[in-house]
PDB file of N, CA and C in Angstrom:
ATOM      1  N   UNK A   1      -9.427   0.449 -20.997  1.00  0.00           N
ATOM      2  CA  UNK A   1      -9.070  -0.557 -19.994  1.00  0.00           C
ATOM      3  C   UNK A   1      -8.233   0.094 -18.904  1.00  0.00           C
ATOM      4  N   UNK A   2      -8.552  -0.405 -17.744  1.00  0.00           N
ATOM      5  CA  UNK A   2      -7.664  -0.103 -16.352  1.00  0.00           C
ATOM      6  C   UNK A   2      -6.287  -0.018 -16.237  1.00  0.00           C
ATOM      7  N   UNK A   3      -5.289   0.165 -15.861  1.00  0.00           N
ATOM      8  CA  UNK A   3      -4.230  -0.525 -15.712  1.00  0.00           C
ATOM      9  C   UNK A   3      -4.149  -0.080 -14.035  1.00  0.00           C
ATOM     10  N   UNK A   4      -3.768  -1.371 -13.397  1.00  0.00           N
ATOM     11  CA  UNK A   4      -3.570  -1.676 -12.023  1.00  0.00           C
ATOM     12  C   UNK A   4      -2.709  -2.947 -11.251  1.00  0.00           C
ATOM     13  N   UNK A   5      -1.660  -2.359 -11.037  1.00  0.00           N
ATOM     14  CA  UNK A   5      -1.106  -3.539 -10.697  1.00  0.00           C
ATOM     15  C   UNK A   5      -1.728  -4.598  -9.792  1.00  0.00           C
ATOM     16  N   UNK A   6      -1.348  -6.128 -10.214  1.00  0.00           N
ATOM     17  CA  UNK A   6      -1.790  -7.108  -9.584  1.00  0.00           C
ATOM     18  C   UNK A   6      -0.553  -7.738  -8.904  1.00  0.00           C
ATOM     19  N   UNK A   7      -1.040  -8.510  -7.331  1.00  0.00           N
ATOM     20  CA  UNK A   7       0.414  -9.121  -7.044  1.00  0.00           C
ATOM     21  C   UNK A   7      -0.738 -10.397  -6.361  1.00  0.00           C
ATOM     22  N   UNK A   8      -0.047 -11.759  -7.072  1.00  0.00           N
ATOM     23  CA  UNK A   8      -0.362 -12.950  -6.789  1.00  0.00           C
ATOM     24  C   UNK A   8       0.587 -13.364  -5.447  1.00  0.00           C
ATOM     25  N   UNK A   9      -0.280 -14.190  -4.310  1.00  0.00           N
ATOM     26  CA  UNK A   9       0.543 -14.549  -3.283  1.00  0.00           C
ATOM     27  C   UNK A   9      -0.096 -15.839  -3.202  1.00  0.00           C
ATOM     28  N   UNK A  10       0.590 -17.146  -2.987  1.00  0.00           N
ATOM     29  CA  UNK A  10       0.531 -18.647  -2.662  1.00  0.00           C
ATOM     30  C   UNK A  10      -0.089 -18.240  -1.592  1.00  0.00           C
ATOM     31  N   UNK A  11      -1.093 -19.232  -1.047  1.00  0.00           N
ATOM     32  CA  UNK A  11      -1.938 -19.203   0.110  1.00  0.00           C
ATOM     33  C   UNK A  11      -1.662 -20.582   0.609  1.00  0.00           C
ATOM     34  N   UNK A  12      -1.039 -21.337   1.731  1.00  0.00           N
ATOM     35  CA  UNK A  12      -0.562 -22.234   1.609  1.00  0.00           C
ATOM     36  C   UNK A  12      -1.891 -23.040   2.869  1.00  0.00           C
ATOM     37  N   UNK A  13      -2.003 -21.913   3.765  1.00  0.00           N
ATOM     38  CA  UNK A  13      -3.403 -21.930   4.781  1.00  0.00           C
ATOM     39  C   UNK A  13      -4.466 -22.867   3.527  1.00  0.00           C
ATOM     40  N   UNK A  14      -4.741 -21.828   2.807  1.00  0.00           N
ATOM     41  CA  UNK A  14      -5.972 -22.205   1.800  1.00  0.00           C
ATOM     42  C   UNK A  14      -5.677 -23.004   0.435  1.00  0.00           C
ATOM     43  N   UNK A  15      -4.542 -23.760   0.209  1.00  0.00           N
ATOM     44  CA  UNK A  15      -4.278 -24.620  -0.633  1.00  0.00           C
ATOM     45  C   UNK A  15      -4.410 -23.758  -1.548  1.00  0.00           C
ATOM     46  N   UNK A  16      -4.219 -22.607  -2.047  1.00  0.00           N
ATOM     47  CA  UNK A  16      -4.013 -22.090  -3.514  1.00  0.00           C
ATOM     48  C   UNK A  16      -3.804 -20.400  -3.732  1.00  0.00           C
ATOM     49  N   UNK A  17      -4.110 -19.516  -4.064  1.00  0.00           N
ATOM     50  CA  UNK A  17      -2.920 -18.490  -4.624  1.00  0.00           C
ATOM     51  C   UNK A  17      -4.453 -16.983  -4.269  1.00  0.00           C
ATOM     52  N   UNK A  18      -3.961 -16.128  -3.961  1.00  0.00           N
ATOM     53  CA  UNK A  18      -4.538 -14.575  -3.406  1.00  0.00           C
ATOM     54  C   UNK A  18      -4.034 -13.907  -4.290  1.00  0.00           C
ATOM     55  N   UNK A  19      -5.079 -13.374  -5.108  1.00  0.00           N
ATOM     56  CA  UNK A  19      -4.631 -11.962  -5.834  1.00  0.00           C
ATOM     57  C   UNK A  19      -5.286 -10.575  -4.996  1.00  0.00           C
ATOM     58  N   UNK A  20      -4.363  -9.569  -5.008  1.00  0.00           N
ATOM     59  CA  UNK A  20      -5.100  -8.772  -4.773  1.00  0.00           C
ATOM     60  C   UNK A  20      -4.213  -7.430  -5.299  1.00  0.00           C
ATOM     61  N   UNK A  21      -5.260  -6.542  -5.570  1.00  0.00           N
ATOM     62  CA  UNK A  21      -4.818  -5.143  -6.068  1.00  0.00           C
ATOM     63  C   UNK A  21      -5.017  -4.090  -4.815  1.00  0.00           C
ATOM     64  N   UNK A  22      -3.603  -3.646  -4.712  1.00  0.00           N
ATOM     65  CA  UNK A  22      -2.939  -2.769  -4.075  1.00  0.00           C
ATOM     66  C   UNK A  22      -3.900  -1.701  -3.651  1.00  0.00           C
ATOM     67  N   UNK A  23      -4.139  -0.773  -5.035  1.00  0.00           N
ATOM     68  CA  UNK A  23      -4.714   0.460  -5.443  1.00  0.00           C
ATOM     69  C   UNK A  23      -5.908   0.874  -4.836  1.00  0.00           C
ATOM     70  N   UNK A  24      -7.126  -0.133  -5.165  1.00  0.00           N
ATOM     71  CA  UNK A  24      -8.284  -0.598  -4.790  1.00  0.00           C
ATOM     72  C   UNK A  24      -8.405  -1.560  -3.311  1.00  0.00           C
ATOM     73  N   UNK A  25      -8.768  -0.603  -2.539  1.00  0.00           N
ATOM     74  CA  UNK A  25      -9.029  -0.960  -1.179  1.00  0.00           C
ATOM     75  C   UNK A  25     -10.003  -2.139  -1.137  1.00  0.00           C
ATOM     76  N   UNK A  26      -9.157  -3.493  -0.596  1.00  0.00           N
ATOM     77  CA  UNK A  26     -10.236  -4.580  -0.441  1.00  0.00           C
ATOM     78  C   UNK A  26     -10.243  -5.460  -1.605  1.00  0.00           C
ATOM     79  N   UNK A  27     -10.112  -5.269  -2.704  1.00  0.00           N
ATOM     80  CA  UNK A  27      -9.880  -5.604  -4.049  1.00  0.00           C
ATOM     81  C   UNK A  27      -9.021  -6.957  -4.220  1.00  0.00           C
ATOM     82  N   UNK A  28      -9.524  -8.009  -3.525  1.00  0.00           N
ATOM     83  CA  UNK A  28      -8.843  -9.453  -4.120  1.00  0.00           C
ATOM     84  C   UNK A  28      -9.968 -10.156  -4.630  1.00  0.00           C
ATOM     85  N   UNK A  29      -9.077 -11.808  -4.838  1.00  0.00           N
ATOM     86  CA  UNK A  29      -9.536 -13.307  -5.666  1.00  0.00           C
ATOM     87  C   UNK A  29      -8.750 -13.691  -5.226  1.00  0.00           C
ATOM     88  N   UNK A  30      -9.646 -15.298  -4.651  1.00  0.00           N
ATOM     89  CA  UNK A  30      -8.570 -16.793  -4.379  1.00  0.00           C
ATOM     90  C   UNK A  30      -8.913 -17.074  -5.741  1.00  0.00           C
ATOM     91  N   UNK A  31      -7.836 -18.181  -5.991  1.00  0.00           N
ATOM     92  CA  UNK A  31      -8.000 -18.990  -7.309  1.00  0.00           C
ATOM     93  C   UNK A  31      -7.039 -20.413  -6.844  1.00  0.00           C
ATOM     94  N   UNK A  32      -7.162 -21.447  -7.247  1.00  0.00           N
ATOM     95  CA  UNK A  32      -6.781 -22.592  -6.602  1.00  0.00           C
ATOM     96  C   UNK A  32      -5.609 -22.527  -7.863  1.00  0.00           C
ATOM     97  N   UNK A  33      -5.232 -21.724  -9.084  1.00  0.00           N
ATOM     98  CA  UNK A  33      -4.128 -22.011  -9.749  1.00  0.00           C
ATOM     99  C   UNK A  33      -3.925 -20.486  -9.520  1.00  0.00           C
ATOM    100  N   UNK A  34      -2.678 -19.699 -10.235  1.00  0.00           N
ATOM    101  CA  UNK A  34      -2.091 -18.460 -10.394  1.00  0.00           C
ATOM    102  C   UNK A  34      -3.522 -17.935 -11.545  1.00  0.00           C
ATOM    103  N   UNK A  35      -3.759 -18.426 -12.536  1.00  0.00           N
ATOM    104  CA  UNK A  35      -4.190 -17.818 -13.437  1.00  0.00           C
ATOM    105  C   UNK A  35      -5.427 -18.114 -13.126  1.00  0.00           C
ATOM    106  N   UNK A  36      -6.035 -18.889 -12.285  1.00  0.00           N
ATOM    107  CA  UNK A  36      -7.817 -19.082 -11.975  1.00  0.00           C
ATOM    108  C   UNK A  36      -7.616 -17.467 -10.877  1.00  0.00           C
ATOM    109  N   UNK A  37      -6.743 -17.346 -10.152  1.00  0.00           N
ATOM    110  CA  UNK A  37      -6.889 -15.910  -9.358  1.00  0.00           C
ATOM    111  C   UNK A  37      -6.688 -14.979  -9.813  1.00  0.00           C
ATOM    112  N   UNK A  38      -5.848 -14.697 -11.071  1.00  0.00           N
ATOM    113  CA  UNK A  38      -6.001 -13.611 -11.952  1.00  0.00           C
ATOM    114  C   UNK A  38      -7.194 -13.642 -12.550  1.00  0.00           C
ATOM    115  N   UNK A  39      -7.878 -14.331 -13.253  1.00  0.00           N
ATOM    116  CA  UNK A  39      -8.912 -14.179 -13.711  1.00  0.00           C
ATOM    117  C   UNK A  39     -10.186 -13.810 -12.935  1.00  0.00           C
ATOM    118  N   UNK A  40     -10.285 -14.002 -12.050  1.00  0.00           N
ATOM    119  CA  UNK A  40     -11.191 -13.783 -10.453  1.00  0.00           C
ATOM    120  C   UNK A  40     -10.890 -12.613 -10.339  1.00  0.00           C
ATOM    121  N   UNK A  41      -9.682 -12.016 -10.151  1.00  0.00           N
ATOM    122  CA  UNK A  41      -9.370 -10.796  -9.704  1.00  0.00           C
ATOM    123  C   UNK A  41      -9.466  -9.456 -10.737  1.00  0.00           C
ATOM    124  N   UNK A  42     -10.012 -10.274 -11.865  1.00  0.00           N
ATOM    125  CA  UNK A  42      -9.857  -9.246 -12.904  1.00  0.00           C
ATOM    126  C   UNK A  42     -11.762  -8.807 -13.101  1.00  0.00           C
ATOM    127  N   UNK A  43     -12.374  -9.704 -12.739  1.00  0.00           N
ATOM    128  CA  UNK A  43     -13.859  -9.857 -12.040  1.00  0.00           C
ATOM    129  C   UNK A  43     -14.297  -8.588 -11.271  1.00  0.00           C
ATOM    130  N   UNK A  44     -13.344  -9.156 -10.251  1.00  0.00           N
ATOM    131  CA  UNK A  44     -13.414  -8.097  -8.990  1.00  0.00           C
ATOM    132  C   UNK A  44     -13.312  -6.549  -8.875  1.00  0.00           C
ATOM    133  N   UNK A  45     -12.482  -6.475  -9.646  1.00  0.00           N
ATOM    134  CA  UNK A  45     -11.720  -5.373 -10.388  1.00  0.00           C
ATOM    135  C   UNK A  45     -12.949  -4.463 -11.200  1.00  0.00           C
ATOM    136  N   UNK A  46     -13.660  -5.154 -12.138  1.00  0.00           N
ATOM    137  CA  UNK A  46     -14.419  -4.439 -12.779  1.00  0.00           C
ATOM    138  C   UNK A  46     -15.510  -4.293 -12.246  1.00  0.00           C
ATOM    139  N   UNK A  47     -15.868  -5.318 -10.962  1.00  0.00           N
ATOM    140  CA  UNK A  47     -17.264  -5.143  -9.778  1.00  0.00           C
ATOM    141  C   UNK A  47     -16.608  -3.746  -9.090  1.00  0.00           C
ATOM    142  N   UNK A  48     -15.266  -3.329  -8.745  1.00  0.00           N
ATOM    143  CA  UNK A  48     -14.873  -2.440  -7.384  1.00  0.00           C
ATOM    144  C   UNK A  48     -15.302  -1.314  -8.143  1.00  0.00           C
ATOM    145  N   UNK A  49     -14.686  -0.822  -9.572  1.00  0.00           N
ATOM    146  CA  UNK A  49     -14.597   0.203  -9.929  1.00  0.00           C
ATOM    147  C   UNK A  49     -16.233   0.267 -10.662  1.00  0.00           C
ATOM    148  N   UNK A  50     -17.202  -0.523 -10.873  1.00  0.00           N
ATOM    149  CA  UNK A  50     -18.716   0.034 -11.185  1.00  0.00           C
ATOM    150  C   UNK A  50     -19.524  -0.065 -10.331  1.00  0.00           C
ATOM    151  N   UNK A  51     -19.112  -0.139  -9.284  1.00  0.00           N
ATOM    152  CA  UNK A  51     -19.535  -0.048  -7.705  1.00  0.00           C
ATOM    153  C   UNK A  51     -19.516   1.789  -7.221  1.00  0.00           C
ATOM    154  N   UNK A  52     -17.819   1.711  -7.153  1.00  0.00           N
ATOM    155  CA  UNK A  52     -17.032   3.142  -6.856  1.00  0.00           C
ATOM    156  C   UNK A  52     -18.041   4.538  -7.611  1.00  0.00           C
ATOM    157  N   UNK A  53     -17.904   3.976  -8.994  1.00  0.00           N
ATOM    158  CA  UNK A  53     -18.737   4.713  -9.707  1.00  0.00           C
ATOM    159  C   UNK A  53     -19.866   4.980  -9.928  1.00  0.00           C
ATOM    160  N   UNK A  54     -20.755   3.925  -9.295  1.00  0.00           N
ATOM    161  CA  UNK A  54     -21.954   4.654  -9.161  1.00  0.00           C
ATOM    162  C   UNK A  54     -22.612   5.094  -7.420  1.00  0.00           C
ATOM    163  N   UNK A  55     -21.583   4.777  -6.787  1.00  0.00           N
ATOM    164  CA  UNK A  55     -21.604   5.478  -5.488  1.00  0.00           C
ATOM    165  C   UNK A  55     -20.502   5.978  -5.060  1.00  0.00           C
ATOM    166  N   UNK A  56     -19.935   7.555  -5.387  1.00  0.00           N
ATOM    167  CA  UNK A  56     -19.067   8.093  -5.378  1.00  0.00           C
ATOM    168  C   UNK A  56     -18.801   8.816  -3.920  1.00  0.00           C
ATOM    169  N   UNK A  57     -17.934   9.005  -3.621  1.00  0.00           N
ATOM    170  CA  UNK A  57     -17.768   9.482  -1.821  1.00  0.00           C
ATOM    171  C   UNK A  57     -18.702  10.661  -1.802  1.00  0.00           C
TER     172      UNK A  57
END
């Protein structure tokens, strides 16, 4: 498993909460609760890096 920090931000524009990882360029999730955007973002996360990996720079 990954480890990558996540930082949740209230979206107040969009009525509910932005995750996004730092590390990984581009790498967020809305989620209308804290934990519906962690879970989205943990999605995303495993789309960026089997993406990355099978098209490497």
């Amino acid at each position: 498993m990954y480890k990558y920090a996540i930082e949740i931000y209230s979206s107040e524009d969009d009525e509910g909460y932005m995750a996004v990882v730092p590390e990984l360029s581009g790498c967020s999730a809305f989620g209308e609760t804290e934990e519906e955007a962690l879970e989205e973002v943990k999605v995303a996360m495993e789309l960026w890096i089997e993406t990355v990996n099978r098209n490497p720079l």
